[in-house]
N, C-alpha and C. Protein backbone atom coordinates (compact mmCIF):
# COMPACT_ATOMS: atom_id res chain seq x y z
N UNK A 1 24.91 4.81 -5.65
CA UNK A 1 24.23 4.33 -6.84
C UNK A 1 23.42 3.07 -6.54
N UNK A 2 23.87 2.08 -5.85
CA UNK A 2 23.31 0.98 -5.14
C UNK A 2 22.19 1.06 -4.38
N UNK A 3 22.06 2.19 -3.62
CA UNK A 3 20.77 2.79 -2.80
C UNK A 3 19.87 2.95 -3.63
N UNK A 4 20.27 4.02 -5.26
CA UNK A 4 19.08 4.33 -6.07
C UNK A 4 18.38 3.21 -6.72
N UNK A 5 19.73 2.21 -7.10
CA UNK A 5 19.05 1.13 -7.97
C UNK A 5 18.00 -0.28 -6.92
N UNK A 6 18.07 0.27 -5.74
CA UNK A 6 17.25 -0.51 -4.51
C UNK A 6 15.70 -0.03 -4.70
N UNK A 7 15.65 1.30 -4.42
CA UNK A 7 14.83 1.88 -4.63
C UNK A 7 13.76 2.35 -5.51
N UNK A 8 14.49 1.95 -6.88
CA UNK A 8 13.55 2.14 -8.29
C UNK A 8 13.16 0.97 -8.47
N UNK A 9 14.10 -0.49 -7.79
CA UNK A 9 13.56 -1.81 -7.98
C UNK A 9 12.26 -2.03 -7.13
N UNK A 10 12.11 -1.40 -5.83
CA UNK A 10 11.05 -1.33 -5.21
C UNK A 10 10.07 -0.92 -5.89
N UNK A 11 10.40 0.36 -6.33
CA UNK A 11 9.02 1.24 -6.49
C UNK A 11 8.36 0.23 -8.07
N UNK A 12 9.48 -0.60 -8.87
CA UNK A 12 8.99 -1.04 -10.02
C UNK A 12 8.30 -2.33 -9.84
N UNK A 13 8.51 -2.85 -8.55
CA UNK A 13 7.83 -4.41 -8.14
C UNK A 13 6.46 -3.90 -7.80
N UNK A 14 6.67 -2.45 -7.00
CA UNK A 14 5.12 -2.54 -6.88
C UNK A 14 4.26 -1.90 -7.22
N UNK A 15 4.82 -0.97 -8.28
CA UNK A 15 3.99 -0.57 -9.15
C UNK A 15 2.92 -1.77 -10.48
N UNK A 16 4.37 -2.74 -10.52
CA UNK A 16 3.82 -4.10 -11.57
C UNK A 16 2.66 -4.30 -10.57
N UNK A 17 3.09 -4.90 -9.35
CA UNK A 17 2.01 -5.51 -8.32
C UNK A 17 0.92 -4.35 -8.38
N UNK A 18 0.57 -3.55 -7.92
CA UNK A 18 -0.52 -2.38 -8.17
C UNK A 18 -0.87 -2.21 -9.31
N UNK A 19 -0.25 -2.82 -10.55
CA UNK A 19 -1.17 -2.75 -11.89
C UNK A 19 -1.96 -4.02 -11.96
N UNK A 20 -1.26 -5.01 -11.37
CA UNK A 20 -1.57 -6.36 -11.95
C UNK A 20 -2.97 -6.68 -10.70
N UNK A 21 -2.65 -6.44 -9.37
CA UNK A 21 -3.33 -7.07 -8.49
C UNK A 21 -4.17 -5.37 -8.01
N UNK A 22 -3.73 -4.05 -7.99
CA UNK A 22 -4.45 -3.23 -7.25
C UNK A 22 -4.00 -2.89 -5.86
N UNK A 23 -2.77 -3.31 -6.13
CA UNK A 23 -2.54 -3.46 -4.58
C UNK A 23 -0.70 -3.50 -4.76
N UNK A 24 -0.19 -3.03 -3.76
CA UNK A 24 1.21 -3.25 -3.77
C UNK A 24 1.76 -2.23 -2.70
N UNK A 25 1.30 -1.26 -2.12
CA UNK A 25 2.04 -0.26 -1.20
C UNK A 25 2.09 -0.85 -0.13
N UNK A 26 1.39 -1.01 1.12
CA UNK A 26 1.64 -1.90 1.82
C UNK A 26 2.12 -3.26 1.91
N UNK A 27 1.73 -3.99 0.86
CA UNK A 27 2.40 -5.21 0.67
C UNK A 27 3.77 -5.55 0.45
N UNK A 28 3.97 -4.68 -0.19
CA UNK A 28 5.48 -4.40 -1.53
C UNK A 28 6.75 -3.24 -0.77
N UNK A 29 6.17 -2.23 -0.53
CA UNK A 29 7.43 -1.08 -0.14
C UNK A 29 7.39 -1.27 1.19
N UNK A 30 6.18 -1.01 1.78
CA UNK A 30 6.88 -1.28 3.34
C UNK A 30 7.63 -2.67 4.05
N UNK A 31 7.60 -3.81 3.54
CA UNK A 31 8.31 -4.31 4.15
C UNK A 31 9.93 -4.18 3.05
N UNK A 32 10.04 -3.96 2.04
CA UNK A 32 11.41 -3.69 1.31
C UNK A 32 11.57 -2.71 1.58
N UNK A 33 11.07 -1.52 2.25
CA UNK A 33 12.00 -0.35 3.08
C UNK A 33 12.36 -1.00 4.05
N UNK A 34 11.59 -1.65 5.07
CA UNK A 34 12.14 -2.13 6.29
C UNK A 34 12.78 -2.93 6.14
N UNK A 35 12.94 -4.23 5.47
CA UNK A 35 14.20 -5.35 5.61
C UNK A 35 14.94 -4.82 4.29
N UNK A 36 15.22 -4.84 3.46
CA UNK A 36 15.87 -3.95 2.60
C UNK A 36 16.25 -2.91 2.72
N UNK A 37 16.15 -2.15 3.13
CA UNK A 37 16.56 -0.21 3.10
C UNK A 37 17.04 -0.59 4.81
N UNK A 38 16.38 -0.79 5.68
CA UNK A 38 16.36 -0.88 7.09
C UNK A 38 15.88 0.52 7.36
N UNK A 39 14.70 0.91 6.80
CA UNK A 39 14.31 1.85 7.11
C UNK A 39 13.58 1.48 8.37
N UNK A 40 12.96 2.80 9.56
CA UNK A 40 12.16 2.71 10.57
C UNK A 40 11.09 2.18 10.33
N UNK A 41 9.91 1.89 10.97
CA UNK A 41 8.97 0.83 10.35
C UNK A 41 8.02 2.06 9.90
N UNK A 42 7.52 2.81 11.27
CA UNK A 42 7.09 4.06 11.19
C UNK A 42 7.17 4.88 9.76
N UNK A 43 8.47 5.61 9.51
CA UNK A 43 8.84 6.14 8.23
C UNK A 43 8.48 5.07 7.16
N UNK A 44 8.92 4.31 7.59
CA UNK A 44 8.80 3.63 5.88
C UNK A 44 6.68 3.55 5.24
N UNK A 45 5.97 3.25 6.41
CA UNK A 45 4.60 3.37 6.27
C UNK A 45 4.18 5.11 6.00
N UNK A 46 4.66 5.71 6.34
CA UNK A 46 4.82 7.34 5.50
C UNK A 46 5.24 7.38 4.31
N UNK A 47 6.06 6.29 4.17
CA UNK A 47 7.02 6.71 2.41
C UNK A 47 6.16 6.01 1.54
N UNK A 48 5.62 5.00 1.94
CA UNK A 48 4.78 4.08 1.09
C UNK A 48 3.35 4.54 0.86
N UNK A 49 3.37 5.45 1.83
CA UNK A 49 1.51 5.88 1.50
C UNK A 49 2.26 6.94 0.43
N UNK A 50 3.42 7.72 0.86
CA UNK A 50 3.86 8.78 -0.42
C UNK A 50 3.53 8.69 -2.37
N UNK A 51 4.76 7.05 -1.55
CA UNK A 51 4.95 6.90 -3.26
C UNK A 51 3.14 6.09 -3.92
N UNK A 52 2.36 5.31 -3.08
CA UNK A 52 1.41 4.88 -3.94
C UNK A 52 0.36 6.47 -4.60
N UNK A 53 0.59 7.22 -4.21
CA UNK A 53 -0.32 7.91 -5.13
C UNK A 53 0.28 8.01 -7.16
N UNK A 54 1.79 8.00 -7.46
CA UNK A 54 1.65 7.82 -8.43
C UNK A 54 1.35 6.86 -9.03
N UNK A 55 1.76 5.49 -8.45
CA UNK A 55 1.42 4.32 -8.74
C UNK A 55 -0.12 4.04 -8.89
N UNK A 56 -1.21 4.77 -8.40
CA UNK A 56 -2.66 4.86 -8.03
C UNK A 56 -3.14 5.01 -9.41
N UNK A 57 -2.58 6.76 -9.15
CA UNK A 57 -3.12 7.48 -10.70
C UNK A 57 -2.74 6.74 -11.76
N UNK A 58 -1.11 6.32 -11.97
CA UNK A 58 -1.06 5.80 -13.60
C UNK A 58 -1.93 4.50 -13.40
N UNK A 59 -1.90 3.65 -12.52
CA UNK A 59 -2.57 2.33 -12.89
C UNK A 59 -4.04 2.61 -13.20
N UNK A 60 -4.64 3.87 -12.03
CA UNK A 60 -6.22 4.23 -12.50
C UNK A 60 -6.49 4.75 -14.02
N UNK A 61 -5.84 5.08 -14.25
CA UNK A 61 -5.82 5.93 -15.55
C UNK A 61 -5.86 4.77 -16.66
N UNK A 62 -5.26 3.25 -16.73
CA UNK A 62 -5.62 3.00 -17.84
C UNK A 62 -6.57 2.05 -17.52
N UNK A 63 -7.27 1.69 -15.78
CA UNK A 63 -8.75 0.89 -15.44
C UNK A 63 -9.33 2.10 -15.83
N UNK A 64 -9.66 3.15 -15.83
CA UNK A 64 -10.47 4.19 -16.21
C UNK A 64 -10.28 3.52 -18.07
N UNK A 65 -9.67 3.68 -18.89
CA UNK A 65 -9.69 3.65 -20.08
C UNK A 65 -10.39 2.38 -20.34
N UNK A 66 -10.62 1.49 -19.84
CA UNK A 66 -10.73 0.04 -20.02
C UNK A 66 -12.46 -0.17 -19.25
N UNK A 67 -12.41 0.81 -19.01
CA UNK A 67 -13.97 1.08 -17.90
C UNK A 67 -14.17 -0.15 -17.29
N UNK A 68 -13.10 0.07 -16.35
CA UNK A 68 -13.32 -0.84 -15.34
C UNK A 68 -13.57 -0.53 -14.10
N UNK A 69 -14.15 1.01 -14.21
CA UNK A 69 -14.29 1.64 -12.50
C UNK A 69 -15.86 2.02 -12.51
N UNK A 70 -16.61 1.70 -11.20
CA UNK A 70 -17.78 2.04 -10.76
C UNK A 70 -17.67 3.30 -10.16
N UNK A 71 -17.83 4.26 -10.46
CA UNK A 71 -17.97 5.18 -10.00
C UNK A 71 -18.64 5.55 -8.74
N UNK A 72 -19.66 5.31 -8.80
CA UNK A 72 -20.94 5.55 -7.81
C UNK A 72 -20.09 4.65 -6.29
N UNK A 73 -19.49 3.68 -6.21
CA UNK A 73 -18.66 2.48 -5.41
C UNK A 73 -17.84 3.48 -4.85
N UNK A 74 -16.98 3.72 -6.18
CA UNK A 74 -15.19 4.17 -5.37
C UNK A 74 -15.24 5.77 -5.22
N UNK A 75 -16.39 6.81 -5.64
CA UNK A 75 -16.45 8.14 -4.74
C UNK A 75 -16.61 7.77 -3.24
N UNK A 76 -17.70 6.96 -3.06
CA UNK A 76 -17.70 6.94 -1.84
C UNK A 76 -17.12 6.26 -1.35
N UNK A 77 -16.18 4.75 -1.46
CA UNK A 77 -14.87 4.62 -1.01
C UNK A 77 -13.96 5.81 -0.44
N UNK A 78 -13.68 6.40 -1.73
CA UNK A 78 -12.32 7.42 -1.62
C UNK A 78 -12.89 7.95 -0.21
N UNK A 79 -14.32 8.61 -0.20
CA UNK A 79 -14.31 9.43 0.90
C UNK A 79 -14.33 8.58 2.27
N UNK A 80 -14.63 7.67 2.13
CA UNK A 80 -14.46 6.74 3.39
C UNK A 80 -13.11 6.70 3.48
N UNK A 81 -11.88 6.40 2.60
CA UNK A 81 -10.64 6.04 2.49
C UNK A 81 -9.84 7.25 3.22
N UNK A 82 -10.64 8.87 2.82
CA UNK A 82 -9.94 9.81 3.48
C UNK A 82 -9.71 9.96 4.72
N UNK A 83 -11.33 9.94 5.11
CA UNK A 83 -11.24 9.67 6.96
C UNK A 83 -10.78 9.09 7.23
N UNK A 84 -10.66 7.60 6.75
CA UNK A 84 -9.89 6.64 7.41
C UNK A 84 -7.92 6.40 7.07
N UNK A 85 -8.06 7.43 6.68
CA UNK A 85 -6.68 7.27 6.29
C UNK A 85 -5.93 8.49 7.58
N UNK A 86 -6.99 9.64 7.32
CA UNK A 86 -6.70 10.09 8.37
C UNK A 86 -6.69 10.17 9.63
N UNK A 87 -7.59 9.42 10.26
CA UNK A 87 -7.33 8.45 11.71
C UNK A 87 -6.96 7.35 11.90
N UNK A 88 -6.15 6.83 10.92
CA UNK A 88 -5.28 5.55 10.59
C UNK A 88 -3.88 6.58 10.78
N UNK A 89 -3.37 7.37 10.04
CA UNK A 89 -2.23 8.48 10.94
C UNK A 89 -1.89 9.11 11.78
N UNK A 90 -3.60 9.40 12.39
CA UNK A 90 -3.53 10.45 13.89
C UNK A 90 -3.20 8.65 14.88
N UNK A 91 -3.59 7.58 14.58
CA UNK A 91 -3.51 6.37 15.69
C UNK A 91 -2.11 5.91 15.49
N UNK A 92 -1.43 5.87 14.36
CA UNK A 92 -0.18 5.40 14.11
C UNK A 92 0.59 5.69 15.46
N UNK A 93 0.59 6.90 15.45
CA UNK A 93 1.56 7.54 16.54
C UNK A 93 1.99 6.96 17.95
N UNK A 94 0.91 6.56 18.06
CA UNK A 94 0.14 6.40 19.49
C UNK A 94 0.26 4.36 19.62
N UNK A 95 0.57 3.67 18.15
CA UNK A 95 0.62 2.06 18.38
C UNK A 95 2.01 1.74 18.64
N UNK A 96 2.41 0.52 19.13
CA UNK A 96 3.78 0.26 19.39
C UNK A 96 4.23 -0.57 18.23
N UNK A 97 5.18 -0.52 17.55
CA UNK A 97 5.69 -0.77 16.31
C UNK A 97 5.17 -2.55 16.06
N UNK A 98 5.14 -2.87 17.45
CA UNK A 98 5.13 -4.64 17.37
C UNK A 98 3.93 -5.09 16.87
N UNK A 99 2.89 -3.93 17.89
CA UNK A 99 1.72 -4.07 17.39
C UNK A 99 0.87 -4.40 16.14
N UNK A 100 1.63 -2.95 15.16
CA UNK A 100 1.43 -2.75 13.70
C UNK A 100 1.68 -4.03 13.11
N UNK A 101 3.10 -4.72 13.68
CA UNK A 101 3.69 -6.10 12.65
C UNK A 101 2.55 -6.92 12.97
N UNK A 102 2.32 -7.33 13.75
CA UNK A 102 0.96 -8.32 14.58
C UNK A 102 -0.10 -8.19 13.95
N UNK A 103 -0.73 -7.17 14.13
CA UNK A 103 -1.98 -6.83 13.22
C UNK A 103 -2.41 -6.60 11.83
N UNK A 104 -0.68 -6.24 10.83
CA UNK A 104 -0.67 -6.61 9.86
C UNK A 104 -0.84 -7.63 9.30
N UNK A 105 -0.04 -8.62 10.00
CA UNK A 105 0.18 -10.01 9.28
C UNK A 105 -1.15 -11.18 9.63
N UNK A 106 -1.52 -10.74 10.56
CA UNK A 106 -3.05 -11.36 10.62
C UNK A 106 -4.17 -10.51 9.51
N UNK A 107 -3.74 -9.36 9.63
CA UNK A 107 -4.69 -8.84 8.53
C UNK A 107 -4.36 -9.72 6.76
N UNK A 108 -2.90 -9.65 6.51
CA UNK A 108 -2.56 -10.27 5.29
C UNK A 108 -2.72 -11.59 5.81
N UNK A 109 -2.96 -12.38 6.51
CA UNK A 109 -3.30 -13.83 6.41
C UNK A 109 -4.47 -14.20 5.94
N UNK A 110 -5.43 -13.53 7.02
CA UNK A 110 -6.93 -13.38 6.60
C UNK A 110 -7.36 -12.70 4.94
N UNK A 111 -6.59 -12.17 4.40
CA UNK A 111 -6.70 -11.69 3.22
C UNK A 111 -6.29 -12.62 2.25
N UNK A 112 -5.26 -13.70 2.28
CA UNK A 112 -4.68 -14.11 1.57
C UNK A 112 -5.76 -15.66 1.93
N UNK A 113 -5.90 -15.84 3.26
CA UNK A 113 -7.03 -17.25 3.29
C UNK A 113 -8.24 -16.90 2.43
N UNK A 114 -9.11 -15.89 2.39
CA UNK A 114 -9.97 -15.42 2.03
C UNK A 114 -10.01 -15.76 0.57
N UNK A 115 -8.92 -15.28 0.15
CA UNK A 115 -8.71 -15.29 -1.64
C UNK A 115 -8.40 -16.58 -2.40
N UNK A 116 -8.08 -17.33 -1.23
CA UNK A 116 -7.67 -18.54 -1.76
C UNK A 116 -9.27 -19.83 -1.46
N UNK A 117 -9.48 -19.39 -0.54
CA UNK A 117 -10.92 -20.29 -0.29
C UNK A 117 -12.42 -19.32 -0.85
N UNK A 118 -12.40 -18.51 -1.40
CA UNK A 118 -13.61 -17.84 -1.28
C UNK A 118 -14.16 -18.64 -2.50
């Protein structure tokens, strides 16, 4: 029961975070699968791309109501997002786990300097 109530607390931090900011799967579940769950780092970046699609749709669904989406922008996002999502999985395989942590956290640094000085 302790496992489930881990798990719905995850998925509910970052679903808030993905309503509020747009963002929360990478940020939010994969590292609370991995230091929390002690899930593999690997798996847990599979489970997290899983669960953000509901989290996607309900949060899109009420920026859609609120017309807050450019259309003409995020078609061609998405389709950029596909390819790249899908040779972002075919490379996974092939990086060494340390790597991923490394290149993440410079990626979220630079993201988080960015937002704070821009």
């Amino acid at each position: 029961m302790k496992n489930i109530v881990q798990k719905v607390i995850i998925g509910l931090f970052a679903g808030i975070v993905s309503g509020l900011f747009s963002t929360g799967g990478g940020m939010i579940i994969v590292p609370a699968l991995i230091y929390w769950l002690n899930m593999e780092d690997k798996k847990a970046r599979g489970t997290s791309i899983f669960c953000i699609l509901p989290m996607v749709v309900t949060s899109g669904i009420f920026y859609y109501q609120s017309n807050y989406i450019d259309w003409n922008i995020s078609i061609l996002c998405a389709i950029g997002g596909m390819i790249g999502g899908y040779i972002g999985a075919k490379v996974l395989k092939k990086i060494p786990v340390q790597y991923l942590k490394i290149v993440f956290t410079i990626f979220l640094l630079y993201a988080s300097y960015k937002m704070i000085f821009r």
